[in-house]
PDB file of N, CA and C in Angstrom:
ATOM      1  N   UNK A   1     -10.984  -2.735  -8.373  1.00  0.00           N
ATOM      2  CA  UNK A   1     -12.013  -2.281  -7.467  1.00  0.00           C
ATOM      3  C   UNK A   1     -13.178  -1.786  -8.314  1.00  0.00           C
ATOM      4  N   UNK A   2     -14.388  -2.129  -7.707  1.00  0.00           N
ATOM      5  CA  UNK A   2     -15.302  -1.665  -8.904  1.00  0.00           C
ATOM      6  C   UNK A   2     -16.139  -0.305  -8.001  1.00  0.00           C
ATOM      7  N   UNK A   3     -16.252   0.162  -9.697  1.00  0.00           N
ATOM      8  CA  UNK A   3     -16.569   1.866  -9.282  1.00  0.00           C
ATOM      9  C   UNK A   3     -18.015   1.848  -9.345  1.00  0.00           C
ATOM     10  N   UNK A   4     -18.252   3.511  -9.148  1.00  0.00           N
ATOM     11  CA  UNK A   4     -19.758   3.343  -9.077  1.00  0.00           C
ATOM     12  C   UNK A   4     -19.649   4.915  -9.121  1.00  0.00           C
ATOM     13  N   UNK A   5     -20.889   5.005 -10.350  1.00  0.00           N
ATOM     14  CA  UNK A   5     -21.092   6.150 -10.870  1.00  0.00           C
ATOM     15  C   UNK A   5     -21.730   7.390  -9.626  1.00  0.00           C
ATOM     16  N   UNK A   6     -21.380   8.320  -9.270  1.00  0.00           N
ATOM     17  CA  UNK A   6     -22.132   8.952  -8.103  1.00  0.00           C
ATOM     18  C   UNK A   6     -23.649   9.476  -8.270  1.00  0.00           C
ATOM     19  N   UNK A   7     -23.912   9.351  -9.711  1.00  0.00           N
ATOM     20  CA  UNK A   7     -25.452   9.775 -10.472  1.00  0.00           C
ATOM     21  C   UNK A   7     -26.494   8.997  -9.738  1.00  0.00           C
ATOM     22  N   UNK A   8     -25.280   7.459  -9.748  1.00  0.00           N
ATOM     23  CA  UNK A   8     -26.530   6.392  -9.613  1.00  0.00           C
ATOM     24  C   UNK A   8     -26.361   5.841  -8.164  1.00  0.00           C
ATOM     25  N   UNK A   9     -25.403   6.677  -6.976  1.00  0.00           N
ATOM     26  CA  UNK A   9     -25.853   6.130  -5.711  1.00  0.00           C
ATOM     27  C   UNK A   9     -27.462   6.319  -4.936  1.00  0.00           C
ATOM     28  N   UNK A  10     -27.343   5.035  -4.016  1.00  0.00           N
ATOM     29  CA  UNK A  10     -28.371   5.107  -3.371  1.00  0.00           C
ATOM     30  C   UNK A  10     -28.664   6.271  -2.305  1.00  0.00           C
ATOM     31  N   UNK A  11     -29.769   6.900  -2.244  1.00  0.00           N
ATOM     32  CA  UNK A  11     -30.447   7.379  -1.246  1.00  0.00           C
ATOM     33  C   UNK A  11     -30.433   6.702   0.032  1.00  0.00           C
ATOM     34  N   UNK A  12     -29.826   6.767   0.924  1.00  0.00           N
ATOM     35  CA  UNK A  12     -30.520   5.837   2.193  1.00  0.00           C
ATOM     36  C   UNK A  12     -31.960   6.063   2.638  1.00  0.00           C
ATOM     37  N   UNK A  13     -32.464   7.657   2.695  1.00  0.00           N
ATOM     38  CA  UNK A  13     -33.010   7.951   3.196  1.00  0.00           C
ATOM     39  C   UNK A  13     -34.794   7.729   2.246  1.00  0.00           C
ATOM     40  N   UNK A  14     -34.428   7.904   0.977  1.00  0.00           N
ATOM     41  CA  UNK A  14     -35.439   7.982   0.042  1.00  0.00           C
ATOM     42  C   UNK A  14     -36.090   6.102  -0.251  1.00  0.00           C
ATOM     43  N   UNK A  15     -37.338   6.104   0.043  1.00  0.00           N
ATOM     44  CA  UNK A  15     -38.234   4.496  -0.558  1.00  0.00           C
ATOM     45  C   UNK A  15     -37.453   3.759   0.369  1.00  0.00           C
ATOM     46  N   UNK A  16     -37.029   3.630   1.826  1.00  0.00           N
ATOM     47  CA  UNK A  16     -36.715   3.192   2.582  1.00  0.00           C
ATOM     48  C   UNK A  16     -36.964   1.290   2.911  1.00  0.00           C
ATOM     49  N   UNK A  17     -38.426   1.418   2.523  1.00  0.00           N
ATOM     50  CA  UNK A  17     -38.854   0.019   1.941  1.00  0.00           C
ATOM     51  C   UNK A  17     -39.807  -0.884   3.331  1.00  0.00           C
ATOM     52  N   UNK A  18     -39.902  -1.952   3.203  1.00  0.00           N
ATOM     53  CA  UNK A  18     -40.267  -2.651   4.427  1.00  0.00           C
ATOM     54  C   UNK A  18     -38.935  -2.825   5.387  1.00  0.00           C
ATOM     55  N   UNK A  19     -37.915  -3.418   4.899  1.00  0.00           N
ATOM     56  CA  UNK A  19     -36.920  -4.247   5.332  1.00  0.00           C
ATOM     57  C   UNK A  19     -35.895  -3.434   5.263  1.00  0.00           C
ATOM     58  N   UNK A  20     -34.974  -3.146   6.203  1.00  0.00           N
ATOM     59  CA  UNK A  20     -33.819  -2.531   5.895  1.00  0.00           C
ATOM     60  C   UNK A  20     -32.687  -2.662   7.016  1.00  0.00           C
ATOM     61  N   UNK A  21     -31.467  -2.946   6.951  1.00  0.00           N
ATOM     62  CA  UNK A  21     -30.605  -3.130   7.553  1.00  0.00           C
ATOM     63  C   UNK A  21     -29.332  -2.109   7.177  1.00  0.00           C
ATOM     64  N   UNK A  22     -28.984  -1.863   8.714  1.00  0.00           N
ATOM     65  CA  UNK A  22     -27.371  -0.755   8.453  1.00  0.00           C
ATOM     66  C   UNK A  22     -26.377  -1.299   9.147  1.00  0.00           C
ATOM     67  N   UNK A  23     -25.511  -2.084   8.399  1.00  0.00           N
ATOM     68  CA  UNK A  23     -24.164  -2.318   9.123  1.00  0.00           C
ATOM     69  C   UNK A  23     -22.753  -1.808   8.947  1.00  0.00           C
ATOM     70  N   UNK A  24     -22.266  -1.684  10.260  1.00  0.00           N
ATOM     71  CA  UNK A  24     -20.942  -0.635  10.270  1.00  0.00           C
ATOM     72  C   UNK A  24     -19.877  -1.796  10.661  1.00  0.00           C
ATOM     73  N   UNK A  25     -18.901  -1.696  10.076  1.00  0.00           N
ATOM     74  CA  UNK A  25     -17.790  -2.164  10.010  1.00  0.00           C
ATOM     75  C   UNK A  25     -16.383  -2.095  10.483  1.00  0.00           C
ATOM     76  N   UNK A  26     -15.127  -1.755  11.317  1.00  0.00           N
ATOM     77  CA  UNK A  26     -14.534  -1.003  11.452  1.00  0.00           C
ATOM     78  C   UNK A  26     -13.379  -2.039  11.091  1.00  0.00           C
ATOM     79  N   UNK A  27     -11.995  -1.573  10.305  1.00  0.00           N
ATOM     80  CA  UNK A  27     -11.139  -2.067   9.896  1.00  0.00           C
ATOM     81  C   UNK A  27     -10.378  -1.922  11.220  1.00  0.00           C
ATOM     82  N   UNK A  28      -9.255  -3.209  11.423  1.00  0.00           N
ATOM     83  CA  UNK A  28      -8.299  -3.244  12.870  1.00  0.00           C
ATOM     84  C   UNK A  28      -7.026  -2.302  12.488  1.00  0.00           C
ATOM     85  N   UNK A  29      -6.707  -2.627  10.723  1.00  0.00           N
ATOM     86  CA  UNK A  29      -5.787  -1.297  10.673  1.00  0.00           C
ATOM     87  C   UNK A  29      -3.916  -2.341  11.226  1.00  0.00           C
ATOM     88  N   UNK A  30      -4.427  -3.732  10.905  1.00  0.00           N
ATOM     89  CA  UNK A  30      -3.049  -4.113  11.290  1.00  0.00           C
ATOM     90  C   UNK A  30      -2.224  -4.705  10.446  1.00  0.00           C
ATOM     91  N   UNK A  31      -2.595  -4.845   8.867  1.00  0.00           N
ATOM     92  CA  UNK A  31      -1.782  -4.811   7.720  1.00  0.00           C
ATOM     93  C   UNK A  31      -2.618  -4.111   6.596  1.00  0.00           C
ATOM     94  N   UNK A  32      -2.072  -2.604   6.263  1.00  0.00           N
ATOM     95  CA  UNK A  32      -2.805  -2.619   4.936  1.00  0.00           C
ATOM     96  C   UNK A  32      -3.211  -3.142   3.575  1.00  0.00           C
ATOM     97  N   UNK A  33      -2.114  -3.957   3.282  1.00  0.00           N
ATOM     98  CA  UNK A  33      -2.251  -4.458   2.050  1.00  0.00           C
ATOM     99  C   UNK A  33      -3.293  -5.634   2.249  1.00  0.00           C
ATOM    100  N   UNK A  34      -3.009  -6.143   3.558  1.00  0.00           N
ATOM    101  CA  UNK A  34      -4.264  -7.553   3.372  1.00  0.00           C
ATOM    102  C   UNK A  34      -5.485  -6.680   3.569  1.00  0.00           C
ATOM    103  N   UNK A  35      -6.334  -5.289   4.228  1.00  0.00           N
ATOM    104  CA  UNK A  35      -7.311  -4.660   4.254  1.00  0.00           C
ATOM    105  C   UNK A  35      -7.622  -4.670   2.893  1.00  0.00           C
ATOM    106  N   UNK A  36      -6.419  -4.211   2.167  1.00  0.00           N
ATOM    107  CA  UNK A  36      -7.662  -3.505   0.608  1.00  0.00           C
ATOM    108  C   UNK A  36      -7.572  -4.450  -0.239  1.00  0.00           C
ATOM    109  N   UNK A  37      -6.858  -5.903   0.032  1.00  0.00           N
ATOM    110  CA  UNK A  37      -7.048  -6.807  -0.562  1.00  0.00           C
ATOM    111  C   UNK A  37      -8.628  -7.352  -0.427  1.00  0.00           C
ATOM    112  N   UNK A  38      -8.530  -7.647   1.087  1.00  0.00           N
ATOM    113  CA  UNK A  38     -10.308  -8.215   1.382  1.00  0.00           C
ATOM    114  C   UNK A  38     -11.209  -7.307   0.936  1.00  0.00           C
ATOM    115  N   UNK A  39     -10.974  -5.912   1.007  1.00  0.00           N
ATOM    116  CA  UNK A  39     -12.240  -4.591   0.284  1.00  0.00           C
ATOM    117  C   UNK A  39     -12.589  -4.977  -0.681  1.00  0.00           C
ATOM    118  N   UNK A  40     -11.187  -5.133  -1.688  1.00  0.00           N
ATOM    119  CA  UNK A  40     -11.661  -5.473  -3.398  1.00  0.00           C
ATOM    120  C   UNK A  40     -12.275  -6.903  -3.579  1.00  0.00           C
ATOM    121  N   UNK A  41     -11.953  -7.629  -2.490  1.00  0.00           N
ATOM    122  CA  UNK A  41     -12.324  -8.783  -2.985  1.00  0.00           C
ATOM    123  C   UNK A  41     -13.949  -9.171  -2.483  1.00  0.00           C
ATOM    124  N   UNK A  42     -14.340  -8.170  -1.271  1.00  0.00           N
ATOM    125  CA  UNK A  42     -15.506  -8.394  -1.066  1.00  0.00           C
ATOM    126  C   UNK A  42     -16.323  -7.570  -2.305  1.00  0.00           C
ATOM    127  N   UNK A  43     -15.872  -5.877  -2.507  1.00  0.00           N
ATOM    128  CA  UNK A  43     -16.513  -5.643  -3.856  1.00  0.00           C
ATOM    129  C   UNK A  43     -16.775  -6.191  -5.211  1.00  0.00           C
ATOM    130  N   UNK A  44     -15.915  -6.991  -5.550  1.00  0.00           N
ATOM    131  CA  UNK A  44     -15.811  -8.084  -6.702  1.00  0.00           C
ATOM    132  C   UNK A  44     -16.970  -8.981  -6.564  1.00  0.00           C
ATOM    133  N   UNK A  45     -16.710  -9.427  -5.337  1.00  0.00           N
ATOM    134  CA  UNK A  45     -17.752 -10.424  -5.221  1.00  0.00           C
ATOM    135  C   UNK A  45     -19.085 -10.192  -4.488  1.00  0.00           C
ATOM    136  N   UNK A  46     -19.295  -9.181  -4.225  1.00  0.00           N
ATOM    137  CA  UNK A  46     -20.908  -8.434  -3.499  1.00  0.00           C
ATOM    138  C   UNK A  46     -21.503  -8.959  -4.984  1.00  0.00           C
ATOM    139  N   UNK A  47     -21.120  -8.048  -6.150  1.00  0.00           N
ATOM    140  CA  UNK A  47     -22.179  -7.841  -7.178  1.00  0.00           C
ATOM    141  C   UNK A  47     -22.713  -9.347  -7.579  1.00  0.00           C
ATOM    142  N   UNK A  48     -21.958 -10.322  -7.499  1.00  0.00           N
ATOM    143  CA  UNK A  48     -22.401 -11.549  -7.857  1.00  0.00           C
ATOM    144  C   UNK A  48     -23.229 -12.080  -6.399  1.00  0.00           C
ATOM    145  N   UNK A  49     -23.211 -11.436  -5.669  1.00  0.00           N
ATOM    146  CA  UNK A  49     -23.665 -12.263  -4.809  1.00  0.00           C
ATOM    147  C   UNK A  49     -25.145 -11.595  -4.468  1.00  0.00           C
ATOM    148  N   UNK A  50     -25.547 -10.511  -4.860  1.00  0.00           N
ATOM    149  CA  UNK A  50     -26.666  -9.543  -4.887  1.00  0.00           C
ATOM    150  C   UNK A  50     -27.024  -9.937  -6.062  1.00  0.00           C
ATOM    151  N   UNK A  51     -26.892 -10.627  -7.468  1.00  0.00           N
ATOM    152  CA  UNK A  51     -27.318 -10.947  -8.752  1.00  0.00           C
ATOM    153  C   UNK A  51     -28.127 -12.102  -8.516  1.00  0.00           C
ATOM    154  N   UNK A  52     -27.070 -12.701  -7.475  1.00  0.00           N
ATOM    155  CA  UNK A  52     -27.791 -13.952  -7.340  1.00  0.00           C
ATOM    156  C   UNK A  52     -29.162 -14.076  -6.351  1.00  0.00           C
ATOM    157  N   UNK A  53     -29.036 -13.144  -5.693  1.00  0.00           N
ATOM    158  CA  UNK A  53     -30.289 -13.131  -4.291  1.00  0.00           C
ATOM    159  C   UNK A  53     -31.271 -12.447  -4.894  1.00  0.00           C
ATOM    160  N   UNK A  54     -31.106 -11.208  -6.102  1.00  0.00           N
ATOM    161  CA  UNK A  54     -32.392 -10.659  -6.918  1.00  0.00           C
ATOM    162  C   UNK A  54     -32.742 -11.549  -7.802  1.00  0.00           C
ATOM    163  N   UNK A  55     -32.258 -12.955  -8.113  1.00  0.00           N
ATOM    164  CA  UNK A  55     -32.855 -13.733  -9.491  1.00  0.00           C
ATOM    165  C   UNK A  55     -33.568 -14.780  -8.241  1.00  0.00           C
ATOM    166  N   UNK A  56     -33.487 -14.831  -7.463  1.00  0.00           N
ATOM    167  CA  UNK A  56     -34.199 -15.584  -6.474  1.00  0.00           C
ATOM    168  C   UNK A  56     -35.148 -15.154  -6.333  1.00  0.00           C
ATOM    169  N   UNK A  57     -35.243 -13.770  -5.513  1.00  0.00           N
ATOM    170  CA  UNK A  57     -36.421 -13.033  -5.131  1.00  0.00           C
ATOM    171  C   UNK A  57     -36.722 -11.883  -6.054  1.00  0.00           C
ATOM    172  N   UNK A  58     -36.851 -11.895  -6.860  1.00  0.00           N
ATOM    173  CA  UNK A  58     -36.959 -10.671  -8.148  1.00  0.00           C
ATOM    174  C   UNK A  58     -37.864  -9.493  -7.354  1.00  0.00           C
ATOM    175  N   UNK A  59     -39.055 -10.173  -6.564  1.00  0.00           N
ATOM    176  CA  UNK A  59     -39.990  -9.181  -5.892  1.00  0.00           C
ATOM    177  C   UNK A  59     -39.563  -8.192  -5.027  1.00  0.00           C
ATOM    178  N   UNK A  60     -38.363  -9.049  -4.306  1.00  0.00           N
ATOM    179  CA  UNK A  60     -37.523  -8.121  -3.153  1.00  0.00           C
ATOM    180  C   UNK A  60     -37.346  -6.897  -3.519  1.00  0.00           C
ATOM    181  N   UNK A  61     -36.716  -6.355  -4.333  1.00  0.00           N
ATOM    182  CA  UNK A  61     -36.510  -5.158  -5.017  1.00  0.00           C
ATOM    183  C   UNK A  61     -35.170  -4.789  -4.012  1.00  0.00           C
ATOM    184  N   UNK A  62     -34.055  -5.871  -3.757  1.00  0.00           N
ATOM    185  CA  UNK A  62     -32.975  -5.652  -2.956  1.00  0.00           C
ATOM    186  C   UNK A  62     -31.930  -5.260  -3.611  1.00  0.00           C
ATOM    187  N   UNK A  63     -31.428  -3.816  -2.901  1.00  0.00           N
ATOM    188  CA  UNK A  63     -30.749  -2.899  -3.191  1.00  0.00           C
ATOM    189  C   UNK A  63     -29.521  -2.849  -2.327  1.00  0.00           C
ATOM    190  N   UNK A  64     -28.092  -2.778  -2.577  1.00  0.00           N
ATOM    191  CA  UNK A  64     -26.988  -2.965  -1.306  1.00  0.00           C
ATOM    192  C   UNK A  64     -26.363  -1.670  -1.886  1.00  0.00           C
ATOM    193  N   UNK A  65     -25.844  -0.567  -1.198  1.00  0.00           N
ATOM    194  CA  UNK A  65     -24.829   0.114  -0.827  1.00  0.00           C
ATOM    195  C   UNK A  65     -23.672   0.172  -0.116  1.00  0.00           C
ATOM    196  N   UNK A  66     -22.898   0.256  -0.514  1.00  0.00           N
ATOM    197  CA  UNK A  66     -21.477   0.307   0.366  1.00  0.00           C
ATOM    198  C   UNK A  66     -20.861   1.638   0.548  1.00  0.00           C
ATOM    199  N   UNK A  67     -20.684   1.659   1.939  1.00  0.00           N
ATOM    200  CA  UNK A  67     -19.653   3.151   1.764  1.00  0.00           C
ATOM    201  C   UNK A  67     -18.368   3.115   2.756  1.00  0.00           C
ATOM    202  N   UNK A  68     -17.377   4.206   2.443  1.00  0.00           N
ATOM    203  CA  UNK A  68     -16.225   4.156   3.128  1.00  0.00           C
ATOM    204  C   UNK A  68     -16.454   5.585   4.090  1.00  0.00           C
ATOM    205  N   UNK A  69     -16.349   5.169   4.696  1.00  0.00           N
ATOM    206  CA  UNK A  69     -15.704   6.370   6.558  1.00  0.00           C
ATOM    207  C   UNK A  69     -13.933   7.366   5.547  1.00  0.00           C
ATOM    208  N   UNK A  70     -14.187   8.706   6.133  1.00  0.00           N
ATOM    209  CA  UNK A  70     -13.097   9.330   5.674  1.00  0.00           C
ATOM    210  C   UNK A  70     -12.194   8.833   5.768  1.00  0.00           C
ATOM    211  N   UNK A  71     -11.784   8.623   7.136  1.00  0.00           N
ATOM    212  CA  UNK A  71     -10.446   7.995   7.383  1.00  0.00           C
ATOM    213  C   UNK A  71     -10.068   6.493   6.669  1.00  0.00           C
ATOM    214  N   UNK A  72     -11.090   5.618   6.338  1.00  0.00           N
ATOM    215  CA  UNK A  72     -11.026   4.419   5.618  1.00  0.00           C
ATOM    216  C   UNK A  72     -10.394   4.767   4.391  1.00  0.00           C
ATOM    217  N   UNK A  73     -11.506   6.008   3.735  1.00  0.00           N
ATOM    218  CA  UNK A  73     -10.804   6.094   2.286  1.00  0.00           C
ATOM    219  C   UNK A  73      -8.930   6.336   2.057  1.00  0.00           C
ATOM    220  N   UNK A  74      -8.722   6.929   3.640  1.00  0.00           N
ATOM    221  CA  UNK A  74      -7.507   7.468   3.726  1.00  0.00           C
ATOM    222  C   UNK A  74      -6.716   6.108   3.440  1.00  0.00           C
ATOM    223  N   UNK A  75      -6.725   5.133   4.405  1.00  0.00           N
ATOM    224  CA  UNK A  75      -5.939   4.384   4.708  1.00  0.00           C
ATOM    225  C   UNK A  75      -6.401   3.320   3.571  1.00  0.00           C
ATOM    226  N   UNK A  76      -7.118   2.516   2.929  1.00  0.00           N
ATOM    227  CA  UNK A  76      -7.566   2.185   1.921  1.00  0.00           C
ATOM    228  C   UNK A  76      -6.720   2.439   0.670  1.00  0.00           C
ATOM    229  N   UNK A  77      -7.540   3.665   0.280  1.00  0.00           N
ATOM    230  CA  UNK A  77      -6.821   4.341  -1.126  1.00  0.00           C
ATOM    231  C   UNK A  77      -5.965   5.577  -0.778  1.00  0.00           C
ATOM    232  N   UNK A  78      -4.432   5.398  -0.524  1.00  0.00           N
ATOM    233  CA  UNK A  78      -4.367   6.462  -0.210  1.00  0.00           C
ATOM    234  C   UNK A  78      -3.735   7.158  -1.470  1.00  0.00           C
ATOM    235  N   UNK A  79      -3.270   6.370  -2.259  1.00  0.00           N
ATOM    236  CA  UNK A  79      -2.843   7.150  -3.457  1.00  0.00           C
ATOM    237  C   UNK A  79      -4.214   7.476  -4.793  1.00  0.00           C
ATOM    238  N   UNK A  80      -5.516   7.401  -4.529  1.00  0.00           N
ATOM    239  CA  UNK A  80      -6.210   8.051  -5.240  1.00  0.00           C
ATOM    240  C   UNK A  80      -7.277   9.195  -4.358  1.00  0.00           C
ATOM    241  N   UNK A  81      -7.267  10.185  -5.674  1.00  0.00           N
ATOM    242  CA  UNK A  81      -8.234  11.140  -5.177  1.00  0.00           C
ATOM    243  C   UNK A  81      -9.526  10.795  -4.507  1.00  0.00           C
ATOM    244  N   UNK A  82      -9.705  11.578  -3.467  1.00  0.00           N
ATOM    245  CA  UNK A  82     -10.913  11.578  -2.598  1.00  0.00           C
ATOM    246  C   UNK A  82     -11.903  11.861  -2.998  1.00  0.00           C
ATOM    247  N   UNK A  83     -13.433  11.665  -3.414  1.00  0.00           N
ATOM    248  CA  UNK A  83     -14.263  12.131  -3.859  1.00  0.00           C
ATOM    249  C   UNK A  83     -14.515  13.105  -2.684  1.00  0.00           C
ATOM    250  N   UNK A  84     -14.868  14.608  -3.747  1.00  0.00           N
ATOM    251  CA  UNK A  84     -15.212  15.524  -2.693  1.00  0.00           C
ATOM    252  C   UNK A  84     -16.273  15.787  -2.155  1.00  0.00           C
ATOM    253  N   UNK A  85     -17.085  14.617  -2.107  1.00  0.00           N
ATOM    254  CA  UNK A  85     -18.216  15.056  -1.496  1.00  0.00           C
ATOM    255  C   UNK A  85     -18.184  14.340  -0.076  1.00  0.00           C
ATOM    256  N   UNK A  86     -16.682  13.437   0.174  1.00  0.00           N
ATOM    257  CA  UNK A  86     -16.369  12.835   1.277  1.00  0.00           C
ATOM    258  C   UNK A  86     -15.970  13.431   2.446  1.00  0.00           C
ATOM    259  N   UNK A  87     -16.732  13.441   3.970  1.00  0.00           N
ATOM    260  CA  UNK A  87     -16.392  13.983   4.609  1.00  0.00           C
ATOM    261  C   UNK A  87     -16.753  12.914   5.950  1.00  0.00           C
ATOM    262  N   UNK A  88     -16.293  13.892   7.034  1.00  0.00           N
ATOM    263  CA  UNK A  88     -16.240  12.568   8.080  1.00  0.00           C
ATOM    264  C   UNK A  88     -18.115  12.869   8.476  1.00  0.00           C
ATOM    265  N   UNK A  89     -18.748  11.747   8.922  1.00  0.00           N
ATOM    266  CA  UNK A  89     -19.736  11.683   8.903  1.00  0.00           C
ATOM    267  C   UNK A  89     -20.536  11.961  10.528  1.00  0.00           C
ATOM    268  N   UNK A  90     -21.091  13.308  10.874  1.00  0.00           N
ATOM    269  CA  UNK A  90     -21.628  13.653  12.074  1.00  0.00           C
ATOM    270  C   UNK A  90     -22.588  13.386  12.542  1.00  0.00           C
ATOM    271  N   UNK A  91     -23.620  12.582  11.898  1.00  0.00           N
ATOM    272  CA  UNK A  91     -24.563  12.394  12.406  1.00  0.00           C
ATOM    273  C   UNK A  91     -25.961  12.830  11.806  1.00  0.00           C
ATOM    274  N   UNK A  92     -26.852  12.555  11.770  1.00  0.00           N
ATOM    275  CA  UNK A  92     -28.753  13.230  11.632  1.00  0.00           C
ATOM    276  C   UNK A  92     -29.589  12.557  12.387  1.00  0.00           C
ATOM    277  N   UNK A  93     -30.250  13.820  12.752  1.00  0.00           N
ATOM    278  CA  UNK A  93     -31.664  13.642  13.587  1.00  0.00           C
ATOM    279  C   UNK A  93     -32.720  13.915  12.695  1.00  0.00           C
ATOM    280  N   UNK A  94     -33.816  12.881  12.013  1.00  0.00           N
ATOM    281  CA  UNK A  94     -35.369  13.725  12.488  1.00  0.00           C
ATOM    282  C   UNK A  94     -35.856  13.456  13.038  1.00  0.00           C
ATOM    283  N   UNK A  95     -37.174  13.989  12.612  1.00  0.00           N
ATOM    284  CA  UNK A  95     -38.502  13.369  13.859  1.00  0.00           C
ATOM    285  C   UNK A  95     -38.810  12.380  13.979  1.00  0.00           C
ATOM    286  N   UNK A  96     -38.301  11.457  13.653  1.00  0.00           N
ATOM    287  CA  UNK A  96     -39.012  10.158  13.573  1.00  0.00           C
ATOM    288  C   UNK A  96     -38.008   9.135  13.750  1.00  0.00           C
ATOM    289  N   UNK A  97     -36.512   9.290  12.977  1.00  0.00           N
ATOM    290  CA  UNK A  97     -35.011   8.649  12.959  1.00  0.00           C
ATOM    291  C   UNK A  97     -34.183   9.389  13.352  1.00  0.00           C
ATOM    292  N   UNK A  98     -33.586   8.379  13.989  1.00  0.00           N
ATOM    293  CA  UNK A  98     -31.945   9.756  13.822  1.00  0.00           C
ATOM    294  C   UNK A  98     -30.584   8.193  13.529  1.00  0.00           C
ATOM    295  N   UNK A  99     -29.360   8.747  12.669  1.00  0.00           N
ATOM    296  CA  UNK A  99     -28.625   7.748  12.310  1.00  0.00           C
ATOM    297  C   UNK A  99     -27.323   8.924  13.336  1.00  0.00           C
ATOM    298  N   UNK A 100     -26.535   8.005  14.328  1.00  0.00           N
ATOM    299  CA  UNK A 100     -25.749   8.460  15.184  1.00  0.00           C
ATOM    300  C   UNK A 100     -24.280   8.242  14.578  1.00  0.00           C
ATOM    301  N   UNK A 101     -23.473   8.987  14.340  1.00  0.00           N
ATOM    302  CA  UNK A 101     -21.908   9.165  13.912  1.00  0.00           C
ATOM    303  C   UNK A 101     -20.971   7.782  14.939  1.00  0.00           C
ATOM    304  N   UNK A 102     -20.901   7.174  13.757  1.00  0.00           N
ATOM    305  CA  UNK A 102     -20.041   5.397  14.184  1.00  0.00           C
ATOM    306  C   UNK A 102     -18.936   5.369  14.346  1.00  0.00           C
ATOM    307  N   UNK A 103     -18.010   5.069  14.655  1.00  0.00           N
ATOM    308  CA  UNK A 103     -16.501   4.848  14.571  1.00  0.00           C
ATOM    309  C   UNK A 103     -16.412   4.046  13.368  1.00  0.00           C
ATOM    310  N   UNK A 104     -17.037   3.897  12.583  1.00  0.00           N
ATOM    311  CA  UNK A 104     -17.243   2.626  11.872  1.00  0.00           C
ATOM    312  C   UNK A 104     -16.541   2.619  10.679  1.00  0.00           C
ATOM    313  N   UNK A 105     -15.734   1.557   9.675  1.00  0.00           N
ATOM    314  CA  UNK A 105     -15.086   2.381   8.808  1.00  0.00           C
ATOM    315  C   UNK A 105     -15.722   2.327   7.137  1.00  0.00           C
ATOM    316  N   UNK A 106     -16.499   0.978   7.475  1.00  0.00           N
ATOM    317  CA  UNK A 106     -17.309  -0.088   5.900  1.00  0.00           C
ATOM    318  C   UNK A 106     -18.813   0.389   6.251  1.00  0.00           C
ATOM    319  N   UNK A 107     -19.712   0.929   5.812  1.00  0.00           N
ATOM    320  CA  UNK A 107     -20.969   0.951   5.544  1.00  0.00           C
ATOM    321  C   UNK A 107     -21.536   0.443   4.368  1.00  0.00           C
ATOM    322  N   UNK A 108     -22.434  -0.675   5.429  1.00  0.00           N
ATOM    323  CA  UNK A 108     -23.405  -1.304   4.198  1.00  0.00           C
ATOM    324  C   UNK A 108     -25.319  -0.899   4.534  1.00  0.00           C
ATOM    325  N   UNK A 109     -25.499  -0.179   3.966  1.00  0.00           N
ATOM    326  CA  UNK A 109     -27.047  -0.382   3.718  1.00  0.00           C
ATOM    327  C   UNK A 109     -27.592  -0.974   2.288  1.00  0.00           C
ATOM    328  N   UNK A 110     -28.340  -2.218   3.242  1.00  0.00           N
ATOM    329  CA  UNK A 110     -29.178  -3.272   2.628  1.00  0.00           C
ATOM    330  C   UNK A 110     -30.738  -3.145   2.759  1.00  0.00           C
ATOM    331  N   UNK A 111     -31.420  -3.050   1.473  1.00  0.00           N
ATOM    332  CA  UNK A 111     -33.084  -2.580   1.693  1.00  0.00           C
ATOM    333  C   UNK A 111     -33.584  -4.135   0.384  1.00  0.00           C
TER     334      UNK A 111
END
């Protein structure tokens, strides 16, 4: 599974950009081992597949994040430590956006 330094996660909120997409995901939860098989195998293969769409469009300045829902990390990884800055996710409002608390379990924001 490939890691990712927490120094260097993305901001969602910060240089937001022209273009931006948020998709939520929710696992069915009806064999684990085939779930964190497809996780790792989509993480394995995101980075090549984002290498390849920035040598296309170099201008894009396209950035992908992935994140896991508490309970995902649970059922996912359950034999490694939780990063503690993981918690179940409630929601934000401002004035202008608000991002509403998903059932969701895979978060991808794409800018």
């Amino acid at each position: 599974m490939t890691t990712v330094d927490p120094s260097q996660a993305q901001d969602v909120w910060k240089d937001v950009g022209k273009n931006v997409e948020f998709v939520s995901l929710a696992l069915t939860r009806a064999d684990q081992a085939t779930a964190q098989a497809a996780v790792q195998e989509f993480a394995d293969r995101s980075q090549a597949i984002i290498r390849s769409m920035r040598i296309r469009e170099p201008e894009a300045d396209l950035r992908v994040a992935i994140g896991f829902s508490n309970s995902a990390w649970d059922y996912l990884f359950p034999n490694a430590a939780k990063p503690k800055e993981l918690e179940t996710f409630a929601g934000v409002s401002g004035p202008e956006y608000s991002m509403p608390s998903t059932p969701g379990d895979l978060f991808l924001h794409i800018r």
